[in-house]
Protein backbone atom coordinates (compact mmCIF):
# COMPACT_ATOMS: atom_id res chain seq x y z
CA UNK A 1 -83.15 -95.07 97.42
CA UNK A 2 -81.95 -95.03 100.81
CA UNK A 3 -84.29 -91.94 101.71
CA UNK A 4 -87.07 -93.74 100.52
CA UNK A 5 -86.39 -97.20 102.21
CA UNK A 6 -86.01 -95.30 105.53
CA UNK A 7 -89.13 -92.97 104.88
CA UNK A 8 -91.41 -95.59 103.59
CA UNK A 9 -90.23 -99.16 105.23
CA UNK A 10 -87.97 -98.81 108.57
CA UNK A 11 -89.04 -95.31 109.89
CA UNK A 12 -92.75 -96.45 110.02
CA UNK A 13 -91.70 -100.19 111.18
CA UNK A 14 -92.65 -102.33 108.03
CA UNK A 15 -90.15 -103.92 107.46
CA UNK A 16 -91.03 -107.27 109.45
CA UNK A 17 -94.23 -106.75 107.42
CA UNK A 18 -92.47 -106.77 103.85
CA UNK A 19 -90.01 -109.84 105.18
CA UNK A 20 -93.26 -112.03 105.79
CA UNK A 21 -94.63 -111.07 102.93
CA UNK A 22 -91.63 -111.82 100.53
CA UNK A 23 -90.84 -114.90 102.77
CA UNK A 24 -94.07 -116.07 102.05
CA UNK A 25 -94.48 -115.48 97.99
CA UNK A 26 -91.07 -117.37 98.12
CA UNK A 27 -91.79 -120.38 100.01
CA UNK A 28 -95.10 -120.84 98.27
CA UNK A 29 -93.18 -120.52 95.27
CA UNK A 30 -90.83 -123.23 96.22
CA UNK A 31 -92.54 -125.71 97.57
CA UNK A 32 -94.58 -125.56 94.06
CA UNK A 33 -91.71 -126.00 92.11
CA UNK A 34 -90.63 -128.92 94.58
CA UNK A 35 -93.77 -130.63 94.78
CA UNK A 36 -94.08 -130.03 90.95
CA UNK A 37 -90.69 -132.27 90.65
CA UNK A 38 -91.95 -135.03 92.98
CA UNK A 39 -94.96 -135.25 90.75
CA UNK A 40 -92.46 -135.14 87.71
CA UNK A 41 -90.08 -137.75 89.20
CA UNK A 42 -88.02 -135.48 88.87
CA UNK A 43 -84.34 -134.55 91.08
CA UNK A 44 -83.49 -135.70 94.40
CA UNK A 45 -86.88 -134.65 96.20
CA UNK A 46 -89.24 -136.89 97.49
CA UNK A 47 -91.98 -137.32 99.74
CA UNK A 48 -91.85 -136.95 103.47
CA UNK A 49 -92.90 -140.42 105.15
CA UNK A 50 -93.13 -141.15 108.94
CA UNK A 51 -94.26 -145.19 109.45
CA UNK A 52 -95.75 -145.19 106.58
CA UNK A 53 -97.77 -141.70 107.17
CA UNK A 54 -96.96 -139.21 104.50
CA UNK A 55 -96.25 -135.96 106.01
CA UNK A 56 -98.42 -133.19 104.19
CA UNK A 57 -96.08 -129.57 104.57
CA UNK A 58 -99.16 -127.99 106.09
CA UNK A 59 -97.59 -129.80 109.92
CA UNK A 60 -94.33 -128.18 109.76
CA UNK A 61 -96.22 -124.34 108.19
CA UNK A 62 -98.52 -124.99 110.76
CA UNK A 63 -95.77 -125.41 113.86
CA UNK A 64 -93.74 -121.99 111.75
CA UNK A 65 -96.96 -119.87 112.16
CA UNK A 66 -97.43 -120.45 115.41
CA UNK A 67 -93.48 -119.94 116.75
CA UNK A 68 -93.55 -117.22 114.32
CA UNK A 69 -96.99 -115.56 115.39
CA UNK A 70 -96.42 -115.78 119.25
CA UNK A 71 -92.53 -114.30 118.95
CA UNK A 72 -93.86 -111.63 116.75
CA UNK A 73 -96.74 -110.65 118.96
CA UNK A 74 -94.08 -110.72 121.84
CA UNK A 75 -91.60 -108.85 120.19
CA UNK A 76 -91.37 -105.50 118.99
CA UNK A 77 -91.82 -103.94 115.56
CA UNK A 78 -88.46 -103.32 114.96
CA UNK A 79 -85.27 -105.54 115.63
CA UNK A 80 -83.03 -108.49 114.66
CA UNK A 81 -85.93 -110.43 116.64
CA UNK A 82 -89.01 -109.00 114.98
CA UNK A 83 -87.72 -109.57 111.74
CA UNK A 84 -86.95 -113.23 112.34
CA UNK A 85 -90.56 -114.29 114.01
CA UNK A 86 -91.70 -112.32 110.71
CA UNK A 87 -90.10 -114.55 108.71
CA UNK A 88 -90.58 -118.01 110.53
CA UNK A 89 -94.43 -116.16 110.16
CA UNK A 90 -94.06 -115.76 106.53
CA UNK A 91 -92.54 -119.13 105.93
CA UNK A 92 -95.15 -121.37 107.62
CA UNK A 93 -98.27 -119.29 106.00
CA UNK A 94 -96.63 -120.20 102.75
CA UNK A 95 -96.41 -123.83 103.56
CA UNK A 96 -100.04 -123.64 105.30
CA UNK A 97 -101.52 -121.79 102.32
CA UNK A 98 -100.29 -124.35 99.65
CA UNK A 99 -102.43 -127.21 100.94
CA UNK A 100 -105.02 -124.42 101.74
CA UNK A 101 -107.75 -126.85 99.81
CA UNK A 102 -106.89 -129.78 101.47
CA UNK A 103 -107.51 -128.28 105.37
CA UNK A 104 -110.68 -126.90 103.62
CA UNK A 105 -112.26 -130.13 102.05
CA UNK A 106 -110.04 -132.40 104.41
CA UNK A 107 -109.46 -134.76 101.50
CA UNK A 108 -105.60 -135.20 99.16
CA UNK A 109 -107.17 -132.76 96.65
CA UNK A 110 -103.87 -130.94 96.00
CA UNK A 111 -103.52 -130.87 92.06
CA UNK A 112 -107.67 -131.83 91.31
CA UNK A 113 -109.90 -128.68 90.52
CA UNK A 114 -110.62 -128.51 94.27
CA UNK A 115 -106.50 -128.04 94.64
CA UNK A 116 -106.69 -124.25 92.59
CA UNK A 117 -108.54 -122.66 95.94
CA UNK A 118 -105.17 -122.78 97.51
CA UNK A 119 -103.38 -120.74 94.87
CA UNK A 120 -106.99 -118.58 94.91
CA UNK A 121 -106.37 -118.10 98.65
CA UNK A 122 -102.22 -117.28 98.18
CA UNK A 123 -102.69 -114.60 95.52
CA UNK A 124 -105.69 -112.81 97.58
CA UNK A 125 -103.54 -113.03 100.46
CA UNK A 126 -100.23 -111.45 99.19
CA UNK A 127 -102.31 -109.13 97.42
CA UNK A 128 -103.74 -108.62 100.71
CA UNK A 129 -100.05 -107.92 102.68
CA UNK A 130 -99.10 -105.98 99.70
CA UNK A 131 -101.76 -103.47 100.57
CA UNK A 132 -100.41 -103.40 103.97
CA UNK A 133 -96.92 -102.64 103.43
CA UNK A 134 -98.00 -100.05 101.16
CA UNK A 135 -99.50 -98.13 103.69
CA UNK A 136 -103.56 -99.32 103.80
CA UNK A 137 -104.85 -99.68 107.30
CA UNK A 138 -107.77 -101.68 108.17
CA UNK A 139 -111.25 -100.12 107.12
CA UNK A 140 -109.40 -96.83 105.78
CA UNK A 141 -108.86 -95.46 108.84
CA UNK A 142 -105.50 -94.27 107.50
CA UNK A 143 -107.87 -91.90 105.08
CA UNK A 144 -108.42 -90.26 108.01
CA UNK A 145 -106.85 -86.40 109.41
CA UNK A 146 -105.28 -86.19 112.80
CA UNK A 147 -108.50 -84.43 114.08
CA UNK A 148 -110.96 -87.04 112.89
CA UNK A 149 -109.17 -89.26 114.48
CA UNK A 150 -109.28 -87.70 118.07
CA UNK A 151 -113.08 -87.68 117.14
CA UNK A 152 -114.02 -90.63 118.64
CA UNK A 153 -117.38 -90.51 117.33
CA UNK A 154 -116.44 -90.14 113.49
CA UNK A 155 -113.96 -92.90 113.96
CA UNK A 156 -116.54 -95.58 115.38
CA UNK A 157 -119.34 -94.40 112.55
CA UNK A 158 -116.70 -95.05 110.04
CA UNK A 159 -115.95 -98.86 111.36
CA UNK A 160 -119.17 -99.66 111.68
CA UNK A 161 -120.34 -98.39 108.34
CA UNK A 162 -116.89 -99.75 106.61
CA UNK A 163 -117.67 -103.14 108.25
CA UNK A 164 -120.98 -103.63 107.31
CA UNK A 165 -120.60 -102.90 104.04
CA UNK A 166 -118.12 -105.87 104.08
CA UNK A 167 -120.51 -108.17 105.44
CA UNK A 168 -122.58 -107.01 103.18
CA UNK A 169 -120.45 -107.74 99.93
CA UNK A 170 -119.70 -111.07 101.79
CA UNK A 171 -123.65 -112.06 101.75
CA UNK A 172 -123.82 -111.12 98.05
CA UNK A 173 -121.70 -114.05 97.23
CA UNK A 174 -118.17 -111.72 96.68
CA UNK A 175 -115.81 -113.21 99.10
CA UNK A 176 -112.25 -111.47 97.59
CA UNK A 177 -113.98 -108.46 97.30
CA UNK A 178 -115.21 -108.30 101.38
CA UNK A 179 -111.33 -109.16 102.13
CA UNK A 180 -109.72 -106.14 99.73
CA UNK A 181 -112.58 -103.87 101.27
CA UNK A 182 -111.28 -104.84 104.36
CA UNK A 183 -108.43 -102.51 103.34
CA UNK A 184 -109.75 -100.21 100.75
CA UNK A 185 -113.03 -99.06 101.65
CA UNK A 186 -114.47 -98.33 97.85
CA UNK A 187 -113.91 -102.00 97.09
CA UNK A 188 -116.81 -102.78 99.53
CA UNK A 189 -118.66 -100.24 98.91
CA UNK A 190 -119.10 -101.35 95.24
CA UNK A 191 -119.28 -104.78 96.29
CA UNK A 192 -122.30 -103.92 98.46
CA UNK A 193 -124.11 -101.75 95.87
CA UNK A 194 -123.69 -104.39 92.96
CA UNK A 195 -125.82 -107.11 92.14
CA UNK A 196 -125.57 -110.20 94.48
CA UNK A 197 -124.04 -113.48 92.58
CA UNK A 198 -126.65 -116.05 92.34
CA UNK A 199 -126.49 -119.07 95.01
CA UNK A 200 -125.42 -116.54 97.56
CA UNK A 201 -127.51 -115.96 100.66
CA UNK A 202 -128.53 -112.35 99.89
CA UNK A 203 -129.96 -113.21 96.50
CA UNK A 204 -131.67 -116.11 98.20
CA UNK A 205 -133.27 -114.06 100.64
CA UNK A 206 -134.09 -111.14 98.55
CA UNK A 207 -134.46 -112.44 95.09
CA UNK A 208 -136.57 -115.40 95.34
CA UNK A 209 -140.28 -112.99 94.03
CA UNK A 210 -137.97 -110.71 92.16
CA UNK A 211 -137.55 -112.50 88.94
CA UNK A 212 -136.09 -109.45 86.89
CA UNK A 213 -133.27 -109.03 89.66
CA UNK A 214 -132.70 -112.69 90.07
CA UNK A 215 -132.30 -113.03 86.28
CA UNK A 216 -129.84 -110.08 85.81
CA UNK A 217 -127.88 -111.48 88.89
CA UNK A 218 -127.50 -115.05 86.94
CA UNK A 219 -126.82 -113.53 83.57
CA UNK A 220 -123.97 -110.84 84.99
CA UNK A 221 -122.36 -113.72 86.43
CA UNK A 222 -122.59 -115.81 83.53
CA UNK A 223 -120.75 -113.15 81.50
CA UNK A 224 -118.08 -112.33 84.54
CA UNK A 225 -117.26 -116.19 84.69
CA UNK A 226 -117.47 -116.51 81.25
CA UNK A 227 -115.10 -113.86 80.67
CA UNK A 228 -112.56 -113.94 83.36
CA UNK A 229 -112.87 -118.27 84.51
CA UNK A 230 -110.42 -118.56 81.52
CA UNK A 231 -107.91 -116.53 82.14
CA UNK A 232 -107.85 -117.30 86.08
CA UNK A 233 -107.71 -120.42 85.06
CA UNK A 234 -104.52 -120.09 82.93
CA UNK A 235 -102.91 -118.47 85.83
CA UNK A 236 -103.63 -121.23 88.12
CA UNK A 237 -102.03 -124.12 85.19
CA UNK A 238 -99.28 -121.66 85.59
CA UNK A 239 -98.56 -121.27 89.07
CA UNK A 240 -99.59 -124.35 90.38
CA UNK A 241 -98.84 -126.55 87.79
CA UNK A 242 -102.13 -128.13 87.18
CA UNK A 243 -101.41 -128.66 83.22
CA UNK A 244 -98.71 -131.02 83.97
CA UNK A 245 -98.50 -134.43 82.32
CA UNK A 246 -100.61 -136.68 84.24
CA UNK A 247 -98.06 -140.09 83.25
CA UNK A 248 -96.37 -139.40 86.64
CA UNK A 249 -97.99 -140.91 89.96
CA UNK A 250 -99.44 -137.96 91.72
CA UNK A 251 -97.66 -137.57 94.64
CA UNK A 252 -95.96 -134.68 96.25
């Protein structure tokens, strides 16, 4: 075990990247439990008032990701110091992440349908870090050998194609896809080749006289939602405690 942790995590300098990530899973974790209570009445937590003003825990993430971003970026990979920006880092994107929704829509939406985007957001974005620490780089250019690399030319044809066939899967409606293809090239790719989802700008622009293509697009999605909306769904109730009884005022 100790091999491996020093092969796989300190030797390469991940291990301020695996603290952020775990600190971040576990404060998202907590403050859904917490604010799960409040809504409950439940135990000695309440909300956090200033004059009157309630204090949303997106402030303090927000102030964490910044101290935590800055001393990371200033610091180096490996140390006492690197690992604590990582995990003031990982700390405030938990707390920033949780009210995710409400930055986007700019409205209390924290446990209406609008409120599941934020536990959307934290599962694609631990997935996300949990590609990282296992060793994915950035458009795959860890697929590549020592000599392709030194090839400057092969490298720069293999961003450029890798990152448009993000933006590609990104037009065609598939925003979780474009992120994980970020990391693992293939995901793009058949992200790019697929059908785009209806409502998105690429079927807009390129199926609006091709009637056969637009109507595949809207029945494939019709039988994706239809056959994975329920079970996301139940994972969402789950996490973030959407299923709760609604007796209790809903606060946080």
């Amino acid at each position: 075990m100790g091999d491996w942790w020093y092969r796989n995590i300190t030797e390469p300098g991940k291990l301020p990247v695996l603290l952020a990530l775990l600190s971040f899973i576990a404060t998202f974790l907590i403050t859904r439990t917490v604010t799960r209570l409040i809504r409950a009445g439940r135990g000695p937590f309440r909300n956090v008032t200033s004059g009157g003003l309630h204090i949303h825990h997106v402030v303090p993430g927000i102030v964490l990701m910044v101290v935590g971003g800055f001393g990371a970026v200033g610091s180096e990979r490996r140390g006492v110091g690197a690992c604590v920006f990582a995990v003031l880092f990982g700390v405030g994107v938990g707390l920033v992440l949780d009210e995710f929704a409400l930055v986007l829509h700019l409205d209390d939406v924290y446990w209406t349908d609008q409120g599941r985007q934020s536990v959307e957001v934290v599962v694609l974005a631990a997935a996300l870090g949990g590609l990282v620490v296992c060793g994915f780089s950035p458009l795959g250019v860890n697929d590549m050998t020592q000599d392709e690399q030194q090839d400057r030319t092969v490298l720069i044809v293999t961003l450029v194609l890798n990152f448009l066939l993000v933006v590609l899967t990104m037009l065609k409606g598939k925003p979780r896809m474009a992120l994980v293809g970020v990391l693992v090239p293939f995901v793009a790719w058949f992200g790019a080749v697929r059908l785009a989802r209806p409502g998105s700008s690429w079927a807009r622009r390129c199926y609006g006289h091709r009637h056969r293509a637009r109507a595949r697009s809207t029945l494939r999605a019709y039988r994706h939602d239809r056959r994975w909306l329920r079970i996301s769904r139940r994972f969402q109730d789950l996490v973030g405690g959407f299923r709760e009884p609604q007796s209790a005022p809903r606060t946080r």
